[in-house]
N, C-alpha and C. Protein backbone atom coordinates (compact mmCIF):
# COMPACT_ATOMS: atom_id res chain seq x y z
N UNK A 1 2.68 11.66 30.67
CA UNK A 1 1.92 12.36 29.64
C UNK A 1 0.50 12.57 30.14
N UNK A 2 0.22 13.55 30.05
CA UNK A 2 -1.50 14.34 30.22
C UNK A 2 -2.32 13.11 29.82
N UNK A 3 -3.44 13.27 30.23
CA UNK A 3 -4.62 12.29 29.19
C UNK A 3 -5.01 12.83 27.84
N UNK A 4 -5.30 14.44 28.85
CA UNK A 4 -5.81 15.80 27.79
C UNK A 4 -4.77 15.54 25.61
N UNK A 5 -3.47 15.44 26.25
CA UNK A 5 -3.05 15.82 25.52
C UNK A 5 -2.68 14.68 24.19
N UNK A 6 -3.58 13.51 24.48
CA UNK A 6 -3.75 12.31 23.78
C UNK A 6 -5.06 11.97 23.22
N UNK A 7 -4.80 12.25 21.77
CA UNK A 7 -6.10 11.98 21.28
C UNK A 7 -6.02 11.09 19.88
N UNK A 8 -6.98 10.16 19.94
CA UNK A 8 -7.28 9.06 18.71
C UNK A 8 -7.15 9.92 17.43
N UNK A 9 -6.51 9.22 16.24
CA UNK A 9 -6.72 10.69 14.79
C UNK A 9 -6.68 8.90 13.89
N UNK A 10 -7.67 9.32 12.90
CA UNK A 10 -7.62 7.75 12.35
C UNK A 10 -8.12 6.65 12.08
N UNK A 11 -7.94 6.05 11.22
CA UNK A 11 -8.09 4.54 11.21
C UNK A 11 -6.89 3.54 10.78
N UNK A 12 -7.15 2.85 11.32
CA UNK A 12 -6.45 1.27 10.89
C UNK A 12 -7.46 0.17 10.59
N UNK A 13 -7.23 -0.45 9.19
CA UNK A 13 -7.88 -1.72 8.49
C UNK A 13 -7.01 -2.47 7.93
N UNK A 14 -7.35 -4.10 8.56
CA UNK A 14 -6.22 -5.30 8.78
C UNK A 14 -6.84 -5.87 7.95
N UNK A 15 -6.45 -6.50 6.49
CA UNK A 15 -7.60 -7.57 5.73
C UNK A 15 -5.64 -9.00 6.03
N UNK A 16 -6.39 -9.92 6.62
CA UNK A 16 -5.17 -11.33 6.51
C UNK A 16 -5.73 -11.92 5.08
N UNK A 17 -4.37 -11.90 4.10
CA UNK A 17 -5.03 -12.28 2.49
C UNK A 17 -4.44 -13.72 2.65
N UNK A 18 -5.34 -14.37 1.96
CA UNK A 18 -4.99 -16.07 1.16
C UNK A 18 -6.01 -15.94 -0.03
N UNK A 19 -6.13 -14.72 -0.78
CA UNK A 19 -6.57 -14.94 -2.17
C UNK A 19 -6.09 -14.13 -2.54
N UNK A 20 -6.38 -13.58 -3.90
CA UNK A 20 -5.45 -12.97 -4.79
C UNK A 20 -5.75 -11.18 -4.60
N UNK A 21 -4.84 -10.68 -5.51
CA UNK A 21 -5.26 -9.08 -5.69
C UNK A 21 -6.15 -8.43 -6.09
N UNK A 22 -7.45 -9.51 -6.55
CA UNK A 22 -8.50 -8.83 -6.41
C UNK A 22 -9.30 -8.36 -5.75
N UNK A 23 -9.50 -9.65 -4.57
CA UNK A 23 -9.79 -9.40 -3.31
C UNK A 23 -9.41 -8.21 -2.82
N UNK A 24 -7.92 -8.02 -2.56
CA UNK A 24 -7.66 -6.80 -1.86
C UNK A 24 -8.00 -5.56 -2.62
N UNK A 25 -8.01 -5.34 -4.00
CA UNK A 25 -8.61 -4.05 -4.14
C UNK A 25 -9.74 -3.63 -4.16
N UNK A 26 -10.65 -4.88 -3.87
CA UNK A 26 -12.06 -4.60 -3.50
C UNK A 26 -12.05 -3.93 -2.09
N UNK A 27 -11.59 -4.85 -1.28
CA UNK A 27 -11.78 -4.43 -0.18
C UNK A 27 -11.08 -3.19 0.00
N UNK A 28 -9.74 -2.56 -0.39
CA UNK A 28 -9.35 -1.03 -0.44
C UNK A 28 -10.31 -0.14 -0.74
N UNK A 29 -10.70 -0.40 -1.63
CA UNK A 29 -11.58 0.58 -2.57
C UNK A 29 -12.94 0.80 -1.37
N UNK A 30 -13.30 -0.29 -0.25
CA UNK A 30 -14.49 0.13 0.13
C UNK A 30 -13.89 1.11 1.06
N UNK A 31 -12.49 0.61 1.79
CA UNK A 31 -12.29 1.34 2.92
C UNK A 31 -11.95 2.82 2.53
N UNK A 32 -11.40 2.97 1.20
CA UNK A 32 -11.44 4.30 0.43
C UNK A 32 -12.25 5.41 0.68
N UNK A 33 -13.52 4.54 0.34
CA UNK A 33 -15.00 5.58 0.31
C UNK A 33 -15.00 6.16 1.46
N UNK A 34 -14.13 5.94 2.53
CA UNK A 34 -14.53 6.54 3.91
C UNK A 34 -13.90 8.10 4.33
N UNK A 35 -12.83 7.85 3.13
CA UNK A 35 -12.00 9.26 2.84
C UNK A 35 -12.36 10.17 1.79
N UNK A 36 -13.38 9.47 1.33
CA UNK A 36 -13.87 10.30 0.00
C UNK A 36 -13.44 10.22 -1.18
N UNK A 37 -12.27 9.85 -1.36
CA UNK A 37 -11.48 10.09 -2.38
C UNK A 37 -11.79 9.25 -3.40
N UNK A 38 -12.75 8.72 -3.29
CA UNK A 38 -13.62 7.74 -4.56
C UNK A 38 -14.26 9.05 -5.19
N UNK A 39 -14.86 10.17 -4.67
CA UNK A 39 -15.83 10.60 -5.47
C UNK A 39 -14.95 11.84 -6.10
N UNK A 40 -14.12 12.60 -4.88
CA UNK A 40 -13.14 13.93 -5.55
C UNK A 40 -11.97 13.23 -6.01
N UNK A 41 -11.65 11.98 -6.00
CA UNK A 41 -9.95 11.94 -6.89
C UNK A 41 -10.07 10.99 -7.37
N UNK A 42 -10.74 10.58 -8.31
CA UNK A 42 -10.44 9.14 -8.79
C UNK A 42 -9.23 8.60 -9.04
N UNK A 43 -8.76 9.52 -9.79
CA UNK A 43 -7.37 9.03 -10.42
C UNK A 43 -6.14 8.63 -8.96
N UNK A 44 -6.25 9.09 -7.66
CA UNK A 44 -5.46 8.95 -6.32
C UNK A 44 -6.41 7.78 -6.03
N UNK A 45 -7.01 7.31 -5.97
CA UNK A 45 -8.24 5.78 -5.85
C UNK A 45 -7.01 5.17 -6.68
N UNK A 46 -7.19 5.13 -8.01
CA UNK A 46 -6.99 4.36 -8.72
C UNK A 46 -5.03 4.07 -8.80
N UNK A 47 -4.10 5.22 -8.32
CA UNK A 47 -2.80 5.17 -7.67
C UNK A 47 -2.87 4.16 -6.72
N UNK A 48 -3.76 4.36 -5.78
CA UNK A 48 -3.47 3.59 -4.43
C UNK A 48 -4.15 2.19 -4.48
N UNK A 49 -5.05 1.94 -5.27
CA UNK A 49 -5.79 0.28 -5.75
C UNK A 49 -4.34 -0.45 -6.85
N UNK A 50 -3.51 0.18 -7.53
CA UNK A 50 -2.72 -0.53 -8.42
C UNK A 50 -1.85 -0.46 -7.26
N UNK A 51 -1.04 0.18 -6.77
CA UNK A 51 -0.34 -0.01 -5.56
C UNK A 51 -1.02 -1.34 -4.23
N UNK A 52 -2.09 -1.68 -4.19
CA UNK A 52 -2.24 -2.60 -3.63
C UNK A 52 -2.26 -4.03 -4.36
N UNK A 53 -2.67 -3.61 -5.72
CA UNK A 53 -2.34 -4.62 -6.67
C UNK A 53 -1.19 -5.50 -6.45
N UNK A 54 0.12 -4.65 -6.77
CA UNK A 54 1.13 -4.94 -7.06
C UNK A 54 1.65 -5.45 -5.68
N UNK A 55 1.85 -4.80 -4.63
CA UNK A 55 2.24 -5.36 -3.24
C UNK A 55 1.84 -6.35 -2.81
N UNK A 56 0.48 -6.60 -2.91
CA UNK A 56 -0.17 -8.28 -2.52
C UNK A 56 0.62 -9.18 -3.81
N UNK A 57 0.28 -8.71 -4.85
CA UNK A 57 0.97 -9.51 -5.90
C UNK A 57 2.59 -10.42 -5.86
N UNK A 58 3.60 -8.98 -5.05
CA UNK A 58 4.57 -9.72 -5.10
C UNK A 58 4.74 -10.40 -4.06
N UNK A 59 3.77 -10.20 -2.73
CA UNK A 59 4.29 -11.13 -1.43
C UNK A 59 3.71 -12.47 -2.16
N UNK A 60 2.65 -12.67 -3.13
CA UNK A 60 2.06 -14.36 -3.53
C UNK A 60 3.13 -14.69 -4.43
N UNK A 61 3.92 -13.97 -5.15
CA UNK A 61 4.67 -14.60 -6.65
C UNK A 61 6.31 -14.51 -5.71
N UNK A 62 6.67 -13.75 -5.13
CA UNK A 62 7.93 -13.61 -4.34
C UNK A 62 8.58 -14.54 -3.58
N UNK A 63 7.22 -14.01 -2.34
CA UNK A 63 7.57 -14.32 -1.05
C UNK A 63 7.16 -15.99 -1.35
N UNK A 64 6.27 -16.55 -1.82
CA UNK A 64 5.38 -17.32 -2.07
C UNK A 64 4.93 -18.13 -0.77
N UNK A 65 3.70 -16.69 -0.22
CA UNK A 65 3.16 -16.84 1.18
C UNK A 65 2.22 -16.03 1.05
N UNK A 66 1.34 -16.15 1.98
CA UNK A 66 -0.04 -15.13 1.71
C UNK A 66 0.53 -13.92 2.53
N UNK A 67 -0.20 -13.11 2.53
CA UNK A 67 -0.40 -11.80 2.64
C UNK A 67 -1.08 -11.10 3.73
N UNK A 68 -1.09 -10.31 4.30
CA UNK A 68 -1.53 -9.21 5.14
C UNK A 68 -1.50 -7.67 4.70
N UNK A 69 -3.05 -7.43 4.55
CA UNK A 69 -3.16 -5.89 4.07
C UNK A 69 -3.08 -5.03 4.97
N UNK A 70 -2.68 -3.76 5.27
CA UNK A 70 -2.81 -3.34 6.39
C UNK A 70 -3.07 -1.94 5.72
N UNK A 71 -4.80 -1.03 5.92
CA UNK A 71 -4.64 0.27 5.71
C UNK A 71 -4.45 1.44 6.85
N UNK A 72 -3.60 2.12 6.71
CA UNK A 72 -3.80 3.26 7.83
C UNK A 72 -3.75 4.46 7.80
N UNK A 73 -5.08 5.33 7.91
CA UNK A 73 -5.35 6.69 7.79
C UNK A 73 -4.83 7.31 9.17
N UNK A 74 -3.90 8.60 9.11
CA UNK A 74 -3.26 9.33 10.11
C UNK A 74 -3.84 10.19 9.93
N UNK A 75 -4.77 10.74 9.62
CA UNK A 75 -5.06 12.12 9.63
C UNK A 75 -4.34 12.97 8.54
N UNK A 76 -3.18 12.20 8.00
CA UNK A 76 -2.46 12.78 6.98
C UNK A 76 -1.84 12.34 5.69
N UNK A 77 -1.86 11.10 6.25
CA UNK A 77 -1.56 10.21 5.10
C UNK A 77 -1.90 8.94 4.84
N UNK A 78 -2.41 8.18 3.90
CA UNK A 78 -2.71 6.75 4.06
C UNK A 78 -1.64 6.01 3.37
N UNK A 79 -1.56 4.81 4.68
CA UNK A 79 -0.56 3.88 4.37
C UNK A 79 -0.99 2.84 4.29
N UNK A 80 -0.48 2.06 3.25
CA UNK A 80 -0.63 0.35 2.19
C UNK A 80 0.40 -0.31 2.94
N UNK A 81 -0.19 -0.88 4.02
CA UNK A 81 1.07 -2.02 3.95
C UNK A 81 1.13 -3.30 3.76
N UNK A 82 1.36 -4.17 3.40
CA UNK A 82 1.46 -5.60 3.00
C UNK A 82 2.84 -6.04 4.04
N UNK A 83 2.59 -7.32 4.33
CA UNK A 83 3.52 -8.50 4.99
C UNK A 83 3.17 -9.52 4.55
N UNK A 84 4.72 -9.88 4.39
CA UNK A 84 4.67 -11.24 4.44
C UNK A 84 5.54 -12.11 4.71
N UNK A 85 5.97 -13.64 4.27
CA UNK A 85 7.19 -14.07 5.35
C UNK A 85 8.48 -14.04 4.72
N UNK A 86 8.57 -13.47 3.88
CA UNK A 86 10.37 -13.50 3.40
C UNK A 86 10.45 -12.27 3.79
N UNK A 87 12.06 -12.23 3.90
CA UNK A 87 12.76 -11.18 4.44
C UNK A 87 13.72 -10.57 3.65
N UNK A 88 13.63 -10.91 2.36
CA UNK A 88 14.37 -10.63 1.12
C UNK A 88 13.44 -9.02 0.74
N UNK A 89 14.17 -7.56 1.14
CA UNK A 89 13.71 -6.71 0.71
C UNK A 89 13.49 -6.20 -0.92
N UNK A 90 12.32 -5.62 -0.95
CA UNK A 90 12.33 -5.46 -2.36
C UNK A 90 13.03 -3.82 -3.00
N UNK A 91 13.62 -3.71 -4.37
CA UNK A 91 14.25 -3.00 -4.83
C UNK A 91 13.68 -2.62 -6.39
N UNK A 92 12.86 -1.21 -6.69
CA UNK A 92 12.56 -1.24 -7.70
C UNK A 92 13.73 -1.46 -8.85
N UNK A 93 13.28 -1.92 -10.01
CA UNK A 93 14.11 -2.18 -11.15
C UNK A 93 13.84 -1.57 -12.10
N UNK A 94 14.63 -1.07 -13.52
CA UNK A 94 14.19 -0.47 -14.49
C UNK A 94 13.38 -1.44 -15.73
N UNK A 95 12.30 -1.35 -15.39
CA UNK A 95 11.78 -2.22 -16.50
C UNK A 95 12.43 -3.01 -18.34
N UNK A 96 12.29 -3.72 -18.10
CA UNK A 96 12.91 -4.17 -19.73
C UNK A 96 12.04 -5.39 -20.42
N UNK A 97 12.06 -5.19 -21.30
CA UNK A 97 11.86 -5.38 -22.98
C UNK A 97 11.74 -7.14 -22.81
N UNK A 98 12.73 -7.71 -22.61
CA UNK A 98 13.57 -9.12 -22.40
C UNK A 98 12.99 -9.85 -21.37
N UNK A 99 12.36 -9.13 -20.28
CA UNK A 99 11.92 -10.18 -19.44
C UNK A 99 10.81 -9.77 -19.04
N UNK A 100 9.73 -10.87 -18.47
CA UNK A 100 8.54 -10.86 -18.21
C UNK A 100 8.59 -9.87 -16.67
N UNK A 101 7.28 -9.11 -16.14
CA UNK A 101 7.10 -8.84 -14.99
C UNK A 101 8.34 -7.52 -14.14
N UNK A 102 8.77 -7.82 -13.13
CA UNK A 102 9.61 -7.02 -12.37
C UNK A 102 9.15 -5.50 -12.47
N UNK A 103 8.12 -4.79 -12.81
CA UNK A 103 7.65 -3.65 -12.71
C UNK A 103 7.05 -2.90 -11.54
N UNK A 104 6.54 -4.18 -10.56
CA UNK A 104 5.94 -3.83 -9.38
C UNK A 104 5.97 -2.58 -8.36
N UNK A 105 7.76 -2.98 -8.01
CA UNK A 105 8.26 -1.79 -7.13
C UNK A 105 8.09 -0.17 -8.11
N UNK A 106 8.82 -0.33 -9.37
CA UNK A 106 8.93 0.08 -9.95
C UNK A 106 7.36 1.33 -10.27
N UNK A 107 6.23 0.83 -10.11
CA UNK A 107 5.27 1.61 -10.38
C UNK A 107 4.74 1.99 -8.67
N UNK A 108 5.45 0.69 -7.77
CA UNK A 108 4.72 1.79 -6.75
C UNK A 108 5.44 2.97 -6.02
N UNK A 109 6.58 2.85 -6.88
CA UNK A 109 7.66 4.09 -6.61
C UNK A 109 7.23 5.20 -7.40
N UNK A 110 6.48 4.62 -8.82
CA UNK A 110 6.35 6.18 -9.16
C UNK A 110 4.66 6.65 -8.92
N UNK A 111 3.92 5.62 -8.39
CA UNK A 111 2.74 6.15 -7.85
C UNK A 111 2.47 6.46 -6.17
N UNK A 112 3.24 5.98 -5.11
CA UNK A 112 3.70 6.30 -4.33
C UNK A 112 3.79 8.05 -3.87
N UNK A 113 3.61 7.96 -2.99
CA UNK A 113 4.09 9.91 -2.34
C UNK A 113 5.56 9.21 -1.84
N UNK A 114 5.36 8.26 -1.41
CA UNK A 114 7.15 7.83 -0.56
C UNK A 114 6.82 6.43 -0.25
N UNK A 115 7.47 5.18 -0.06
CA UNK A 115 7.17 3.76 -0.01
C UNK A 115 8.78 3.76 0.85
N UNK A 116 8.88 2.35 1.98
CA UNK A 116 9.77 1.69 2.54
C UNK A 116 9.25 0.54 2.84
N UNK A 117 10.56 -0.42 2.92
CA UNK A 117 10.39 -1.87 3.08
C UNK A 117 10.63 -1.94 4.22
N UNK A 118 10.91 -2.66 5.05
CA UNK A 118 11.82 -2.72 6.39
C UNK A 118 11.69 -4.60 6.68
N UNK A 119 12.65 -5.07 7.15
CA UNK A 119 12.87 -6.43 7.84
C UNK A 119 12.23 -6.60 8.94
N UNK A 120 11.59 -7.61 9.40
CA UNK A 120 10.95 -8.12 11.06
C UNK A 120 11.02 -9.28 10.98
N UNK A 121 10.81 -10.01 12.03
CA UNK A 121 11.31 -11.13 12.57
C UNK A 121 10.63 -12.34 11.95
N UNK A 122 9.82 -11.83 11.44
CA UNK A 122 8.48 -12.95 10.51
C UNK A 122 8.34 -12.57 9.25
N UNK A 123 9.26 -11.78 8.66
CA UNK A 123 9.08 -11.40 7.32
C UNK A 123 9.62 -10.40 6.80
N UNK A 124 8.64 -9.57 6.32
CA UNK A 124 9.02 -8.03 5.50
C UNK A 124 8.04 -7.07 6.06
N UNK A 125 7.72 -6.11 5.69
CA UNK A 125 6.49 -5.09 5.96
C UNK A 125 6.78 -4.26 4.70
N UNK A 126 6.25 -3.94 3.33
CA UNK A 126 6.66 -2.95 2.53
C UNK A 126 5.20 -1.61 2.79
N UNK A 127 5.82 -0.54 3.13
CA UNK A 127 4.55 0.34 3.31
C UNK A 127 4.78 1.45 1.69
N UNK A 128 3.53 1.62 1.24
CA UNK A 128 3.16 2.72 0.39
C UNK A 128 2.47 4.00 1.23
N UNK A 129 2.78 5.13 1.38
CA UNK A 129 2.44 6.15 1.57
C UNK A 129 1.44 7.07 0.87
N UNK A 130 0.45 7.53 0.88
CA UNK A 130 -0.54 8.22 -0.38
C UNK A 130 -0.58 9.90 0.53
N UNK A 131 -0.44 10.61 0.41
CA UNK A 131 -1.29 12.35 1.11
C UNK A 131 -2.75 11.94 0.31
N UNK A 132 -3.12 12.93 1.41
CA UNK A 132 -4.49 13.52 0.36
C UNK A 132 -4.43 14.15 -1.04
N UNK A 133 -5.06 14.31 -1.81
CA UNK A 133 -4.89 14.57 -3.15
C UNK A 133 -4.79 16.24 -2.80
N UNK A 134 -5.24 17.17 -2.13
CA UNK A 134 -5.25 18.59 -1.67
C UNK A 134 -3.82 18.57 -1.24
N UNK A 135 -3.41 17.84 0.04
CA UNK A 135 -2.01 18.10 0.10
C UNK A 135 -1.13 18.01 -0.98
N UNK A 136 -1.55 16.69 -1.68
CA UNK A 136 -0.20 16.41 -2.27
C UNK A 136 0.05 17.41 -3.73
N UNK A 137 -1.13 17.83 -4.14
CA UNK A 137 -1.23 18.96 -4.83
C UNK A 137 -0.93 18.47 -6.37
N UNK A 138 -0.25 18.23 -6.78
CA UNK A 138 0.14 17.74 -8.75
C UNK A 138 0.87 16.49 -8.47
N UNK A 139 1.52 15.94 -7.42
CA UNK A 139 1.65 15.15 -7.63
C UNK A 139 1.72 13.69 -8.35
N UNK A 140 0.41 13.76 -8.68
CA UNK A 140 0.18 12.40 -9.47
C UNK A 140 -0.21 13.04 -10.81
């Protein structure tokens, strides 16, 4: 491969969590501001901060193990990912009446542009997907 034809597009931001989901949506929210989308989309801020909510949330109540945030801007899309050490994939559920909680997946499926879990050798990796609020157009 060329050198020419390889070029950096991006960021990646690693927060390693051992406190709760507040922490992490602080710290989202700053790395946010770097895309703007604090000042033109609030409401895509505020999709992708409950989506980090909930993902740190279930690797502490789940997995019951701390956490790894992982943000990554492609030039096209930003991705939420959380790890942690169980390997038990998660499956949204239809919320009910009768029992406490289980909504998690469930909202980051419908705030999500697209979300996957996948298995690794030390855990899980669940990624949330966001577009830009221009691409993604009505989306949310």
């Amino acid at each position: 491969m060329d050198e020419s034809s390889v070029r950096a597009v991006g960021w990646a931001r690693s927060l390693p969590m051992n406190t709760g989901p507040k922490a992490a949506r602080d710290w989202a929210r700053e790395h946010l501001e770097t895309l703007e989308w604090t000042r033109d989309t609030p409401q895509t801020v505020h999709d992708v901060l409950l989506t980090v909510s909930e993902l740190v949330t279930n690797a502490h109540v789940h997995a019951h193990s701390t956490a790894r945030l992982v943000l990554t801007w492609d030039g096209q899309c930003l991705h939420v990912a959380v790890h942690d050490d169980d390997t038990t994939l998660p499956t949204p559920r239809e919320p009910s009446h009768d029992r406490p909680g289980g909504r998690g997946m469930f909202l980051v499926d419908a705030l999500a542009d697209d979300w996957e879990a996948r298995s690794c050798p030390t855990g899980k990796s669940v990624t949330a997907c966001f577009r830009p609020p221009e691409a993604a157009g009505d989306a949310h």
